[in-house]
PDB file of N, CA and C in Angstrom:
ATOM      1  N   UNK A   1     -31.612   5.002 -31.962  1.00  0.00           N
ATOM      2  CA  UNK A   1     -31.414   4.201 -30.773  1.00  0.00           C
ATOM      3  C   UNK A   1     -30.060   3.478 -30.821  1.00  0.00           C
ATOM      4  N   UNK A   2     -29.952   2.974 -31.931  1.00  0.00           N
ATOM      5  CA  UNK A   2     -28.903   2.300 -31.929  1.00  0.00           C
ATOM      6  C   UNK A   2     -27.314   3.171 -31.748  1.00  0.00           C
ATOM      7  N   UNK A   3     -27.349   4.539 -32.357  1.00  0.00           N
ATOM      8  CA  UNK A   3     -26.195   5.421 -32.418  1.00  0.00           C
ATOM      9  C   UNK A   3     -25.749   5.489 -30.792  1.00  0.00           C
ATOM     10  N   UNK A   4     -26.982   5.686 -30.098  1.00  0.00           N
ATOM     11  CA  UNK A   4     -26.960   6.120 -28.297  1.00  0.00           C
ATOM     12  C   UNK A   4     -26.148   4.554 -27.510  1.00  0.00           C
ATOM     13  N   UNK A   5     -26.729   3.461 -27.929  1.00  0.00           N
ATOM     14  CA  UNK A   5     -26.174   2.345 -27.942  1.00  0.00           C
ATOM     15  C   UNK A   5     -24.818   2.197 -28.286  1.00  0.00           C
ATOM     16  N   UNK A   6     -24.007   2.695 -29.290  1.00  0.00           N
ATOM     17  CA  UNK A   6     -22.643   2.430 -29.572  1.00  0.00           C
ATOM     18  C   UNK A   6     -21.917   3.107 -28.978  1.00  0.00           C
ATOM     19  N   UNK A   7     -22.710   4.426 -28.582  1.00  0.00           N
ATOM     20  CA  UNK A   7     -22.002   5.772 -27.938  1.00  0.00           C
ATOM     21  C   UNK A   7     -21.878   5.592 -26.459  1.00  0.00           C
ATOM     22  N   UNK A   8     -22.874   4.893 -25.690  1.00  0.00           N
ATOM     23  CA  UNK A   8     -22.439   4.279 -24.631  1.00  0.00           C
ATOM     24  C   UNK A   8     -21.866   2.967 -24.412  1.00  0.00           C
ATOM     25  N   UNK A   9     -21.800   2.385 -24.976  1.00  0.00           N
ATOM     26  CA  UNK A   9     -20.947   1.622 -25.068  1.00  0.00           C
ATOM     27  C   UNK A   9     -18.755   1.878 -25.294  1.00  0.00           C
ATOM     28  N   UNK A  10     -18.916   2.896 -26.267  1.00  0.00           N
ATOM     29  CA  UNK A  10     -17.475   3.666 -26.638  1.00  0.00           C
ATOM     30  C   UNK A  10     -17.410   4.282 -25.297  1.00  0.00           C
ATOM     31  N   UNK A  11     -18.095   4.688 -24.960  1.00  0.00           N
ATOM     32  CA  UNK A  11     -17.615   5.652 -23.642  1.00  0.00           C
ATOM     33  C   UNK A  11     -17.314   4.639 -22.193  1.00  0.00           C
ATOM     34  N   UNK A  12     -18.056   3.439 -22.162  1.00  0.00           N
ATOM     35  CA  UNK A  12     -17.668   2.332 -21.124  1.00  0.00           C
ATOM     36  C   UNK A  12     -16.266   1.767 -21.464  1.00  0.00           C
ATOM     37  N   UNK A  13     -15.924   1.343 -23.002  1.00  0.00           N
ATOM     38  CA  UNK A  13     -14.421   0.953 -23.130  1.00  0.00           C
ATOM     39  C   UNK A  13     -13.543   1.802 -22.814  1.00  0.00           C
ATOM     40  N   UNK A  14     -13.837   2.960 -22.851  1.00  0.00           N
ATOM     41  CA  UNK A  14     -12.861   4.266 -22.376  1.00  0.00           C
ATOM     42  C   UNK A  14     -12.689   4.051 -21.240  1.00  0.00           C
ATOM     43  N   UNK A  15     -13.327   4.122 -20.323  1.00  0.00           N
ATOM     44  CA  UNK A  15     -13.802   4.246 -19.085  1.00  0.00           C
ATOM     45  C   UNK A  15     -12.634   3.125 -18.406  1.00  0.00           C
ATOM     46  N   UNK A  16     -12.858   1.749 -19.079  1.00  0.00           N
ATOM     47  CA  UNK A  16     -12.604   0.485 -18.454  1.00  0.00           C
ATOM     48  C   UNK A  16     -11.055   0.375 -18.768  1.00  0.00           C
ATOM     49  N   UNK A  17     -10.827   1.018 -19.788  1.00  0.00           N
ATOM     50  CA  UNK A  17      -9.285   1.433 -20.375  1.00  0.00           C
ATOM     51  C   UNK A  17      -8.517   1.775 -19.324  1.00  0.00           C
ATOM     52  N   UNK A  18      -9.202   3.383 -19.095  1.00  0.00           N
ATOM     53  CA  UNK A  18      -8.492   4.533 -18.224  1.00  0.00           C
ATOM     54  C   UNK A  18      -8.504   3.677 -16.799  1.00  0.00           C
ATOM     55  N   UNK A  19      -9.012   2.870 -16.109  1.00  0.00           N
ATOM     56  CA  UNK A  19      -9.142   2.342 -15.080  1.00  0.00           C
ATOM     57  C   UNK A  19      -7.948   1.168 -15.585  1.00  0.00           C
ATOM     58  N   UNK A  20      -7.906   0.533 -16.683  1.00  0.00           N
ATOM     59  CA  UNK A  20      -7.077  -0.964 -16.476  1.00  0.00           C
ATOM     60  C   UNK A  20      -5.308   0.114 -15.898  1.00  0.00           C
ATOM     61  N   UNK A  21      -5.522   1.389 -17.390  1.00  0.00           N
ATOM     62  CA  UNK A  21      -3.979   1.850 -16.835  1.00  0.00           C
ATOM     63  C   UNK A  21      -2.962   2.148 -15.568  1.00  0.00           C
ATOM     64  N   UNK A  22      -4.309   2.726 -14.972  1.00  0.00           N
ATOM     65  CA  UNK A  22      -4.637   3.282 -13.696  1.00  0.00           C
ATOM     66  C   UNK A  22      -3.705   2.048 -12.503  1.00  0.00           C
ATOM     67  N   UNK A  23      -4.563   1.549 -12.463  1.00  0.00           N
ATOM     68  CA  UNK A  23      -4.296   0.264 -11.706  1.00  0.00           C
ATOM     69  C   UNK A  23      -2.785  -0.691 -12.294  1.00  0.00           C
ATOM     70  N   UNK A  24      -2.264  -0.466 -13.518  1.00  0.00           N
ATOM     71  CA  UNK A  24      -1.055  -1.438 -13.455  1.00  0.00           C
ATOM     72  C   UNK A  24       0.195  -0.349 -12.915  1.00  0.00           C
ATOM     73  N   UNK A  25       0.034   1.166 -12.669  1.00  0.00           N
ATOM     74  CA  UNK A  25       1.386   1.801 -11.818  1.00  0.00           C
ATOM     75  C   UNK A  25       1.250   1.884 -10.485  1.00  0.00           C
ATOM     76  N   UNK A  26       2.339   1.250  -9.917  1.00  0.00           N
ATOM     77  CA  UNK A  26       2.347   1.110  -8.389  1.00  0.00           C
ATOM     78  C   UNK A  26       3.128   2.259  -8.324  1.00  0.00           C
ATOM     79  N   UNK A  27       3.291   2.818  -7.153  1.00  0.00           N
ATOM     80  CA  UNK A  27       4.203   4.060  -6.215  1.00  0.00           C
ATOM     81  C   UNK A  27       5.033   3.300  -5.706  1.00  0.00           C
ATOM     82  N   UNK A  28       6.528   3.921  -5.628  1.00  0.00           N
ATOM     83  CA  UNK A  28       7.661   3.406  -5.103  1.00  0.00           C
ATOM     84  C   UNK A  28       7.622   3.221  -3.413  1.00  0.00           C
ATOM     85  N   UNK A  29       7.854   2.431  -3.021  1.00  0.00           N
ATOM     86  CA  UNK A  29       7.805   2.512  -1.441  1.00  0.00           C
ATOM     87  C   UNK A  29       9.557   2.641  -0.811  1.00  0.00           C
ATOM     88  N   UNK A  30       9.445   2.728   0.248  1.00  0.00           N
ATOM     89  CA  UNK A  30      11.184   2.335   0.605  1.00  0.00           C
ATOM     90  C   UNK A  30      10.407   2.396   2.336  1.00  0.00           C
ATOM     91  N   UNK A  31      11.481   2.175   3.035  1.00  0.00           N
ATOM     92  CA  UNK A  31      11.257   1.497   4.275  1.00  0.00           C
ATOM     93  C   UNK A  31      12.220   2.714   5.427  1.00  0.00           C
ATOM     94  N   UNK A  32      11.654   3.167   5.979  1.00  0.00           N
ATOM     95  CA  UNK A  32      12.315   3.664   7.361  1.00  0.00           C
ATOM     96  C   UNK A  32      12.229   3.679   8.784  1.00  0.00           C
ATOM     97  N   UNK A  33      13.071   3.614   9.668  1.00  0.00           N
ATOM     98  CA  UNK A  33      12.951   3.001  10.765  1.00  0.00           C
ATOM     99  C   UNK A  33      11.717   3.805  12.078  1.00  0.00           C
ATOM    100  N   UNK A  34      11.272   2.756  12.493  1.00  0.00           N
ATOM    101  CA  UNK A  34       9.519   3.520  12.902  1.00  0.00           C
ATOM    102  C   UNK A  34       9.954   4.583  14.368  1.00  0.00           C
ATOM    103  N   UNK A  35       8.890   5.313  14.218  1.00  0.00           N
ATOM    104  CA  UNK A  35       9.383   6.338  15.672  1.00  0.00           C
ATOM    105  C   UNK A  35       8.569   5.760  16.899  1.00  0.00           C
ATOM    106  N   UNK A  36       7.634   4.978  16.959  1.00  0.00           N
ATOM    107  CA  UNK A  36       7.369   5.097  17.958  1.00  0.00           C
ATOM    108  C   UNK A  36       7.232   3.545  18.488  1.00  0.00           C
ATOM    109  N   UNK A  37       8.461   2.415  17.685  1.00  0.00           N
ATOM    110  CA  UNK A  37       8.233   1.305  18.001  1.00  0.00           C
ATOM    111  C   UNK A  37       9.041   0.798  19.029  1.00  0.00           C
ATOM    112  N   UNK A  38       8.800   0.323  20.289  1.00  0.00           N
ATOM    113  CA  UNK A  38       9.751   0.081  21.886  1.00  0.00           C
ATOM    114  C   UNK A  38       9.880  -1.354  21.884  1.00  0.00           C
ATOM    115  N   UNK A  39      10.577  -1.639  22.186  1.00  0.00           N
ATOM    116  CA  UNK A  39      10.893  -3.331  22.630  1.00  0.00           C
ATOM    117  C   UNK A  39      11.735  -3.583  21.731  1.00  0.00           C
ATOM    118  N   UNK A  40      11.775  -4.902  21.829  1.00  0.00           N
ATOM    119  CA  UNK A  40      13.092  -5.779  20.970  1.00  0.00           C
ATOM    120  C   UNK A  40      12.090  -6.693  19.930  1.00  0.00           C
ATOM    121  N   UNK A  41      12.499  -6.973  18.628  1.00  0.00           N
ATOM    122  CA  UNK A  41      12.198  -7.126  17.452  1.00  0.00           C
ATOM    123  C   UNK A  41      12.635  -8.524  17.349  1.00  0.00           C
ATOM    124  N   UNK A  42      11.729  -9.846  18.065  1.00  0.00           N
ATOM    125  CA  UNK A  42      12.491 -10.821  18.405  1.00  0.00           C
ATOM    126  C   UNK A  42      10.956 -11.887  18.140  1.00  0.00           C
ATOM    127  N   UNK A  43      11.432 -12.473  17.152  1.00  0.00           N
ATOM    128  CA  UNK A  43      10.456 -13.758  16.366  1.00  0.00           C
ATOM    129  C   UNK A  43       8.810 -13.154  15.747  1.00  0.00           C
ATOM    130  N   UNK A  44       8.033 -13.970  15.286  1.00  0.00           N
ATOM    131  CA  UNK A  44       6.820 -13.599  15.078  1.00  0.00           C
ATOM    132  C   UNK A  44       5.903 -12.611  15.149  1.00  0.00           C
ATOM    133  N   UNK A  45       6.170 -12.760  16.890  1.00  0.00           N
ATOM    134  CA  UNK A  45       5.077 -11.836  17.838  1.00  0.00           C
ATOM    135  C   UNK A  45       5.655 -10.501  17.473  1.00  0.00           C
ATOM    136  N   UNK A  46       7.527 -10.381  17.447  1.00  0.00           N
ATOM    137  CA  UNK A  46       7.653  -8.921  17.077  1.00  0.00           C
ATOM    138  C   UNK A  46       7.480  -8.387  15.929  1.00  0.00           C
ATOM    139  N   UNK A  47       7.748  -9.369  15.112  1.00  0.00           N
ATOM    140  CA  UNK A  47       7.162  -9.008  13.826  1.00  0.00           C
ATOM    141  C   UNK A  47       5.887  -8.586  13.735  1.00  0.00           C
ATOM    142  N   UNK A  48       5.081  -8.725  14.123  1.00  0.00           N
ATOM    143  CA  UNK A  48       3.292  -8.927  14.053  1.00  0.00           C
ATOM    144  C   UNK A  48       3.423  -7.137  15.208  1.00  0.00           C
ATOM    145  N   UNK A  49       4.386  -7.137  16.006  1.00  0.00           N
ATOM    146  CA  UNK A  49       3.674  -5.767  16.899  1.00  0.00           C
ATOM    147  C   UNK A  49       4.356  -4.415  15.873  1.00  0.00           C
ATOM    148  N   UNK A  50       5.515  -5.431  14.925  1.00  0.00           N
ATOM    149  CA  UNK A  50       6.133  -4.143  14.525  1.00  0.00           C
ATOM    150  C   UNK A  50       5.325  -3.663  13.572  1.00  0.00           C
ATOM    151  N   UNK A  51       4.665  -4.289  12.744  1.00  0.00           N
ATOM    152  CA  UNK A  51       3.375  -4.088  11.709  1.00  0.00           C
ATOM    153  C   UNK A  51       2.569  -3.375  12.069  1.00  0.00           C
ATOM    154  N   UNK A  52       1.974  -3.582  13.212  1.00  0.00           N
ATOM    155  CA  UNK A  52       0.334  -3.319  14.260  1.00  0.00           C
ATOM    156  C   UNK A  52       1.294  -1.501  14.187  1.00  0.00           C
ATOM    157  N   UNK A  53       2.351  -1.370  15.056  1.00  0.00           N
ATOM    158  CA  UNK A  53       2.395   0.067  15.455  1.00  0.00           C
ATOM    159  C   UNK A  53       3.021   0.642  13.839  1.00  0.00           C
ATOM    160  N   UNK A  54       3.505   0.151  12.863  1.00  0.00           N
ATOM    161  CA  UNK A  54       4.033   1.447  11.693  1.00  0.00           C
ATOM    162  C   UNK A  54       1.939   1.649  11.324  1.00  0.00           C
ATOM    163  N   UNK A  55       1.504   1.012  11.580  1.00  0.00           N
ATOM    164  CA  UNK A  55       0.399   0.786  10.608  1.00  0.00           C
ATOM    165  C   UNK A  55      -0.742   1.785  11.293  1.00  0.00           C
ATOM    166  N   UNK A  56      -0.560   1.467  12.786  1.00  0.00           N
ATOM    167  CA  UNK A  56      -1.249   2.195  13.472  1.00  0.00           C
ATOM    168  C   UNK A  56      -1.176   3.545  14.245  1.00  0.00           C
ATOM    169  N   UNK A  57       0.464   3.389  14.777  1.00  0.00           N
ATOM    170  CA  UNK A  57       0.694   4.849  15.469  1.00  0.00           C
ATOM    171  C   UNK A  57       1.890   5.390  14.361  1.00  0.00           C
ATOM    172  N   UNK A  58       2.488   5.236  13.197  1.00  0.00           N
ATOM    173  CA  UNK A  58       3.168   5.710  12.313  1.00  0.00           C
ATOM    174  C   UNK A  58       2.210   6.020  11.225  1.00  0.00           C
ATOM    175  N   UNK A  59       1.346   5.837  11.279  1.00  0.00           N
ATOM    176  CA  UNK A  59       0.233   6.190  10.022  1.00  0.00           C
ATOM    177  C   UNK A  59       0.831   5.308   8.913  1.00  0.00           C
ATOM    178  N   UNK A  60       2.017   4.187   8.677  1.00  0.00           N
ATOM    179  CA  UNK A  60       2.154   3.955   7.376  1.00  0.00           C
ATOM    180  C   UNK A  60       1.811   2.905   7.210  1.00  0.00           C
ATOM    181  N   UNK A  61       2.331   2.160   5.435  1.00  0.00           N
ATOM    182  CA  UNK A  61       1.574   1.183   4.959  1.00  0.00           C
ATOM    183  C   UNK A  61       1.823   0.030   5.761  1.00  0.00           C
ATOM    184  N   UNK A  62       3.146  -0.618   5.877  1.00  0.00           N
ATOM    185  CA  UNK A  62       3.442  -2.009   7.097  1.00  0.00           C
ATOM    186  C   UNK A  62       4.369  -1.894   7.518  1.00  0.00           C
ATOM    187  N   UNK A  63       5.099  -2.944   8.262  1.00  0.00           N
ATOM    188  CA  UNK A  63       6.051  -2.884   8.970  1.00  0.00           C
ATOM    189  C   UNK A  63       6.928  -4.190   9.183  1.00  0.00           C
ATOM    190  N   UNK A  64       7.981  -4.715   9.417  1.00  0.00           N
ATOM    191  CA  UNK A  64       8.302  -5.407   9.537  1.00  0.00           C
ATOM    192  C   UNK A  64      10.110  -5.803  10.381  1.00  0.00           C
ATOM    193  N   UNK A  65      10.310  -6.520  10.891  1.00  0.00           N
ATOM    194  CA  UNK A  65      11.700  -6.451  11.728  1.00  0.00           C
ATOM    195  C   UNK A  65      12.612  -6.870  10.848  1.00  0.00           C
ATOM    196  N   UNK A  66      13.711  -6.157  11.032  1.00  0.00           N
ATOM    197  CA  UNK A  66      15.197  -6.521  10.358  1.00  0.00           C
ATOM    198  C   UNK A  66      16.606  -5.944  11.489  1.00  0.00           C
ATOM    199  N   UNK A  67      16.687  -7.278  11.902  1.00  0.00           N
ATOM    200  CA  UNK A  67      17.529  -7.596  12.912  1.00  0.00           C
ATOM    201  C   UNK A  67      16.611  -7.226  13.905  1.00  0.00           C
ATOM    202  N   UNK A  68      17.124  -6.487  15.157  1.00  0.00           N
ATOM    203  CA  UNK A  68      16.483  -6.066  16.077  1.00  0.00           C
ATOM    204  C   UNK A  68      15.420  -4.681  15.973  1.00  0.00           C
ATOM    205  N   UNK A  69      15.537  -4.359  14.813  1.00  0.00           N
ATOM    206  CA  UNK A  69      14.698  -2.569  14.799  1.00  0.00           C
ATOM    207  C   UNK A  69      13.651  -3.311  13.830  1.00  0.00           C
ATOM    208  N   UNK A  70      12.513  -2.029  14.200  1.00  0.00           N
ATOM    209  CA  UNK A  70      11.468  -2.284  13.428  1.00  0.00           C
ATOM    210  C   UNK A  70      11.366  -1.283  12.077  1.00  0.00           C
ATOM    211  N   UNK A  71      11.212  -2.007  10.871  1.00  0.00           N
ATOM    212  CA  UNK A  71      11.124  -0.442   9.713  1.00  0.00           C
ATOM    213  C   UNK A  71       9.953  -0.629   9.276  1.00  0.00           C
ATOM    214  N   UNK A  72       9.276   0.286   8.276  1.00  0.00           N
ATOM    215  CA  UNK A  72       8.081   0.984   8.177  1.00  0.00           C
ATOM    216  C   UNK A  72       8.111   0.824   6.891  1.00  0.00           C
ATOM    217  N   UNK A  73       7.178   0.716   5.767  1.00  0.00           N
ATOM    218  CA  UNK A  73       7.391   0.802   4.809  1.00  0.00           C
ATOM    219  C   UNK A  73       6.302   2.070   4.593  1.00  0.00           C
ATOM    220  N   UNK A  74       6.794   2.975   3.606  1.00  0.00           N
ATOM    221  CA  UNK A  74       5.905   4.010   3.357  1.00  0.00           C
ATOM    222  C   UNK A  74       6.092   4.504   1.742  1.00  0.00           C
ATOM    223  N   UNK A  75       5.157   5.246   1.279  1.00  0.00           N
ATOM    224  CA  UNK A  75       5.113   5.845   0.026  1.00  0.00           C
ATOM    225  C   UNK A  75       5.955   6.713  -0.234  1.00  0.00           C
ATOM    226  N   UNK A  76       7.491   6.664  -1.540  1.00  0.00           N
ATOM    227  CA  UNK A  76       8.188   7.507  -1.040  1.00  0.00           C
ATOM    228  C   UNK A  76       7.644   8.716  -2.339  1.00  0.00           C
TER     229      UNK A  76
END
């Protein structure tokens, strides 16, 4: 009983290992300018619509304004 006990146990630290590694590599992102974002990129609200459309009609991760255009951030 006890062998089955250590043996699941060795196999949960593995487990919890392969998951901690897992989780500390991020993917590089970089940012490009969105295709289907219209208007002018002007305080808060544009900030907040430029997010809503990379996120929603660009399929990517967010979005955000720099100067007047909206860019996209995506997985490169």
């Amino acid at each position: 009983m006890e062998r089955k006990t250590l043996g699941l146990f060795l196999m949960l630290l593995i487990v919890l290992a392969a998951e901690e590694m897992v989780m500390r590599s991020e993917a590089k992102t970089c940012e490009v300018p969105s295709g289907k974002f219209s208007g002018g990129c002007i305080g808060t609200n544009g900030n907040q619509q430029c997010d809503k459309v990379c996120r929603r009609l660009d399929g990517l991760l967010s979005g955000r304004c720099k100067g007047l255009k909206c860019f996209c951030t995506k997985v490169c």
